[in-house]
C-alpha atoms as a PDB file:
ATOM      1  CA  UNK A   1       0.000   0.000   0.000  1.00  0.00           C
ATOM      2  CA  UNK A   2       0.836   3.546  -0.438  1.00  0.00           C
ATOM      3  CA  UNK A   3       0.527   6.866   1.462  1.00  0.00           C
ATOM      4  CA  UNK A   4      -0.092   9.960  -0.826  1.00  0.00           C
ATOM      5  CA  UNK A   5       0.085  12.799   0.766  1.00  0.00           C
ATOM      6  CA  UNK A   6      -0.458  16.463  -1.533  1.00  0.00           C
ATOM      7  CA  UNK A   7      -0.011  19.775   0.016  1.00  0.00           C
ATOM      8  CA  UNK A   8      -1.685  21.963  -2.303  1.00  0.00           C
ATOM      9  CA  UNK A   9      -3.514  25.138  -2.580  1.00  0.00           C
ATOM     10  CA  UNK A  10      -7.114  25.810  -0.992  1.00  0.00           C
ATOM     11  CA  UNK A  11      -8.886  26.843  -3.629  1.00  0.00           C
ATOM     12  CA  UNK A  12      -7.649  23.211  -5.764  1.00  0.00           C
ATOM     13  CA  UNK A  13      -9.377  20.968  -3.124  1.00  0.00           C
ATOM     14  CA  UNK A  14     -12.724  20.526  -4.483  1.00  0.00           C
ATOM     15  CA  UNK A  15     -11.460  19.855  -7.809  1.00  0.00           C
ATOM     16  CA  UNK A  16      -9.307  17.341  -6.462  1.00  0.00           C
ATOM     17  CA  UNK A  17     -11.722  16.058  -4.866  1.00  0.00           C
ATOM     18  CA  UNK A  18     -14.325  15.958  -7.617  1.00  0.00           C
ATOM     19  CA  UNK A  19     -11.479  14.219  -9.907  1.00  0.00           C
ATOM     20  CA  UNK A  20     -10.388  11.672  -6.985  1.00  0.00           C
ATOM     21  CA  UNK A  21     -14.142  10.437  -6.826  1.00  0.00           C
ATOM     22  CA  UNK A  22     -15.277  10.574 -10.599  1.00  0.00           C
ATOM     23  CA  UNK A  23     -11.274   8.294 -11.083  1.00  0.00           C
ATOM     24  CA  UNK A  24     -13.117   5.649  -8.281  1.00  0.00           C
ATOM     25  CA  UNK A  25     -10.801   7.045  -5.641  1.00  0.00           C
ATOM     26  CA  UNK A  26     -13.170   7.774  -2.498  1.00  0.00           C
ATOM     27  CA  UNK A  27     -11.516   8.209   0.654  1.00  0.00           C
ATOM     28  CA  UNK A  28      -9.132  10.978   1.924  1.00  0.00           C
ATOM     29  CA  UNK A  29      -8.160  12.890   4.612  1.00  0.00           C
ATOM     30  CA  UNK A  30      -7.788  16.812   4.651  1.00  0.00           C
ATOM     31  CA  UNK A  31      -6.048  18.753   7.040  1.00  0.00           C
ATOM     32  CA  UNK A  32      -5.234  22.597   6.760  1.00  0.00           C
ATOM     33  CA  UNK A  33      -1.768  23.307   7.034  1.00  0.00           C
ATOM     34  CA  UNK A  34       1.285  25.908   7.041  1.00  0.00           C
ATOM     35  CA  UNK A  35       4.791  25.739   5.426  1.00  0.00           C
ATOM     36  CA  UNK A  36       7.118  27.785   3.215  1.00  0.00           C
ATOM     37  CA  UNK A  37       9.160  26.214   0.248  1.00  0.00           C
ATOM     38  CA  UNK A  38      11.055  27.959  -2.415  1.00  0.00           C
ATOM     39  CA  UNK A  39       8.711  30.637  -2.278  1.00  0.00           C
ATOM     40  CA  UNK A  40      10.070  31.355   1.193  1.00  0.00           C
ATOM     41  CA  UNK A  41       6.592  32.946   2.174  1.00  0.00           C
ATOM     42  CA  UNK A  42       4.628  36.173   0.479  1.00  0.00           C
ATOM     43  CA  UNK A  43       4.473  39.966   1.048  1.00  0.00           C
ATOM     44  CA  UNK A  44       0.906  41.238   1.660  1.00  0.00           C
ATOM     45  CA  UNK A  45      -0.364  44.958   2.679  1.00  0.00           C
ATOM     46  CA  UNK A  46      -1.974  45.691   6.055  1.00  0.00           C
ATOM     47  CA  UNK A  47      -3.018  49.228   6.676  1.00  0.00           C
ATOM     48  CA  UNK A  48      -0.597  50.498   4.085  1.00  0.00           C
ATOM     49  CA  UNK A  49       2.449  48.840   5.524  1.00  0.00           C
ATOM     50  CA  UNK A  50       3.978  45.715   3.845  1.00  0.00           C
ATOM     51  CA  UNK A  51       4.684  42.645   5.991  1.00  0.00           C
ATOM     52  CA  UNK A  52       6.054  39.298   5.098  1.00  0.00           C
ATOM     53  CA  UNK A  53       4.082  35.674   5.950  1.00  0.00           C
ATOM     54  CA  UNK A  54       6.170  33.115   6.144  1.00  0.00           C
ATOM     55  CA  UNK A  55       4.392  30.467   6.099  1.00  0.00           C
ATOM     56  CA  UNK A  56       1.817  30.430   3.592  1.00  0.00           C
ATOM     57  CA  UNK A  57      -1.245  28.240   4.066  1.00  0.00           C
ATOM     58  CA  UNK A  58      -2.105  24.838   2.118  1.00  0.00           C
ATOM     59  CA  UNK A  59      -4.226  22.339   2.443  1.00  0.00           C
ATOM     60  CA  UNK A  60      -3.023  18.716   3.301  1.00  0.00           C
ATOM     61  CA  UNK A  61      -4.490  15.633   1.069  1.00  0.00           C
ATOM     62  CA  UNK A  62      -3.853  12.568   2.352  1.00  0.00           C
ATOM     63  CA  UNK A  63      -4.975   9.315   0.463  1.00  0.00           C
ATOM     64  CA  UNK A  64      -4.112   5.419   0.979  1.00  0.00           C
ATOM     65  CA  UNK A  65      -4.381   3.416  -2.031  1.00  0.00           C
ATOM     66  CA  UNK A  66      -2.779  -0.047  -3.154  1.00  0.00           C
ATOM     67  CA  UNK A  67       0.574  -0.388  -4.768  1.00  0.00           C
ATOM     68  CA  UNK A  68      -0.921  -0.377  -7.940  1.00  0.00           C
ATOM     69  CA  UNK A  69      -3.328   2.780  -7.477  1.00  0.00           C
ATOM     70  CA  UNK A  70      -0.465   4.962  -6.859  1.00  0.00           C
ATOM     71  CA  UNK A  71       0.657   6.255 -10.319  1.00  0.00           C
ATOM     72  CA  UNK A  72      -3.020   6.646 -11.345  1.00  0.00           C
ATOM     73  CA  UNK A  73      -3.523   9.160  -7.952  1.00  0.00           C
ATOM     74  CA  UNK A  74      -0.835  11.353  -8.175  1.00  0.00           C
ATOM     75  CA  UNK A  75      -1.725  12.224 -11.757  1.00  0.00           C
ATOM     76  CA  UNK A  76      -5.148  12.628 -11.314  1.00  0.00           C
ATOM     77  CA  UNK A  77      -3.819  15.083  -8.348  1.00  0.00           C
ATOM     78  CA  UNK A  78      -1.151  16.840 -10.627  1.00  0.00           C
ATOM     79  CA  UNK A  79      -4.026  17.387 -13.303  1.00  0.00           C
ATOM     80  CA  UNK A  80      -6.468  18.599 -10.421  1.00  0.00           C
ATOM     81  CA  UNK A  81      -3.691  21.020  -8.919  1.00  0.00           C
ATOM     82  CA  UNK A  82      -1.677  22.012 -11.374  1.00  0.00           C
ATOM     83  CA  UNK A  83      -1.575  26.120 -12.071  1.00  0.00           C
ATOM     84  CA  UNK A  84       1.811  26.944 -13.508  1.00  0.00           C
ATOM     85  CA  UNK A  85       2.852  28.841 -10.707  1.00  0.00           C
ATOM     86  CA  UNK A  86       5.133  28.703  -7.653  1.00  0.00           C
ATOM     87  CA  UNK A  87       3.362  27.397  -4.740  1.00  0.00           C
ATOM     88  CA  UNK A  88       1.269  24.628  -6.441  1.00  0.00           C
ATOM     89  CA  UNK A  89       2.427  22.306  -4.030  1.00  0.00           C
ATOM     90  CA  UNK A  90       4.229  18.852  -3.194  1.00  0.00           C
ATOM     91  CA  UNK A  91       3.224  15.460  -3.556  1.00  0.00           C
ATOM     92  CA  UNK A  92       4.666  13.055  -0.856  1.00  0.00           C
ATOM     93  CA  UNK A  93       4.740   9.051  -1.769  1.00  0.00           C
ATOM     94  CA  UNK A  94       5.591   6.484   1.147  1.00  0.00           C
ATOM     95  CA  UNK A  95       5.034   2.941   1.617  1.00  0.00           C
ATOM     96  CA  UNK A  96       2.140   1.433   4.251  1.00  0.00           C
ATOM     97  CA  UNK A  97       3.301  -1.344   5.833  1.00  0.00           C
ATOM     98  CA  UNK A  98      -0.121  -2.075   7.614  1.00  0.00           C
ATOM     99  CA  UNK A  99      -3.893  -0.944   7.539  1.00  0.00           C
ATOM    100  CA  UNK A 100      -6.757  -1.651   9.733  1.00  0.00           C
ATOM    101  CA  UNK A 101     -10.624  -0.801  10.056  1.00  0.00           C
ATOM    102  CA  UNK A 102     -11.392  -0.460  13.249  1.00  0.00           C
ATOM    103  CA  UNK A 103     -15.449  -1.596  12.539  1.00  0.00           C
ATOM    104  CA  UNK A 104     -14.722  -4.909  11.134  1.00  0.00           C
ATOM    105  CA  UNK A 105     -10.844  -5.784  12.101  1.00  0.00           C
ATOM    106  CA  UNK A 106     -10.258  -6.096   8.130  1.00  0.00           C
ATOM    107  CA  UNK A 107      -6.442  -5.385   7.038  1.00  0.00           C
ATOM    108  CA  UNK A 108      -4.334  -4.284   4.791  1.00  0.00           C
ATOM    109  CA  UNK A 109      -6.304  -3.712   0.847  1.00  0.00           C
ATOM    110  CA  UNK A 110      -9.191  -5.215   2.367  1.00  0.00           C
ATOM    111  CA  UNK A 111      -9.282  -2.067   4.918  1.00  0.00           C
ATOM    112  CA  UNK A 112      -9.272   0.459   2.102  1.00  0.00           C
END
């Protein structure tokens, strides 16, 4: 099994989202987040002064999906996410070793 997890913008969600399901893809997890990467932050305006944030906000996606799944995911969440521009994100890939639903004690693909 694999771990995806895509930190991407907020307004992309939905559309990832929409794409996951309509690809078969159905469960995720979504967490908001904060981070910097080579954008190292932005300048906005606040009362006529500029200020830097450093850490710019993002949304974690976070799907498990077997081995074979994988490639077929990340596309359909480089399609979903993709703008052009600096700050589109990260994808993260990692292997499961183990996966469990609590309801019925299934494991591994069967828990998926």
């Amino acid at each position: 099994m694999k771990k995806i997890e895509a930190i991407v913008r907020h307004h992309k969600l939905e559309e990832i989202r929409d794409a996951l399901v309509g690809k078969g893809f159905h469960g995720m997890t979504i967490c908001e987040v904060q981070g910097f990467g080579r954008q190292k932050g932005r300048s906005e305006m606040y009362r006529g002064s500029e200020y830097t944030v450093e850490f710019v906000p993002k949304v974690k996606v976070e799907v498990v999906v077997p081995d074979a799944s994988a490639s077929a995911v990340i596309e359909v969440i480089v399609a979903a996410a993709k703008t052009g521009q600096v700050g589109d994100g990260k994808i993260f890939v990692s292997d499961l070793c183990q996966a469990i639903r609590v309801r019925t004690g299934e494991a591994d693909d069967a828990a998926l």
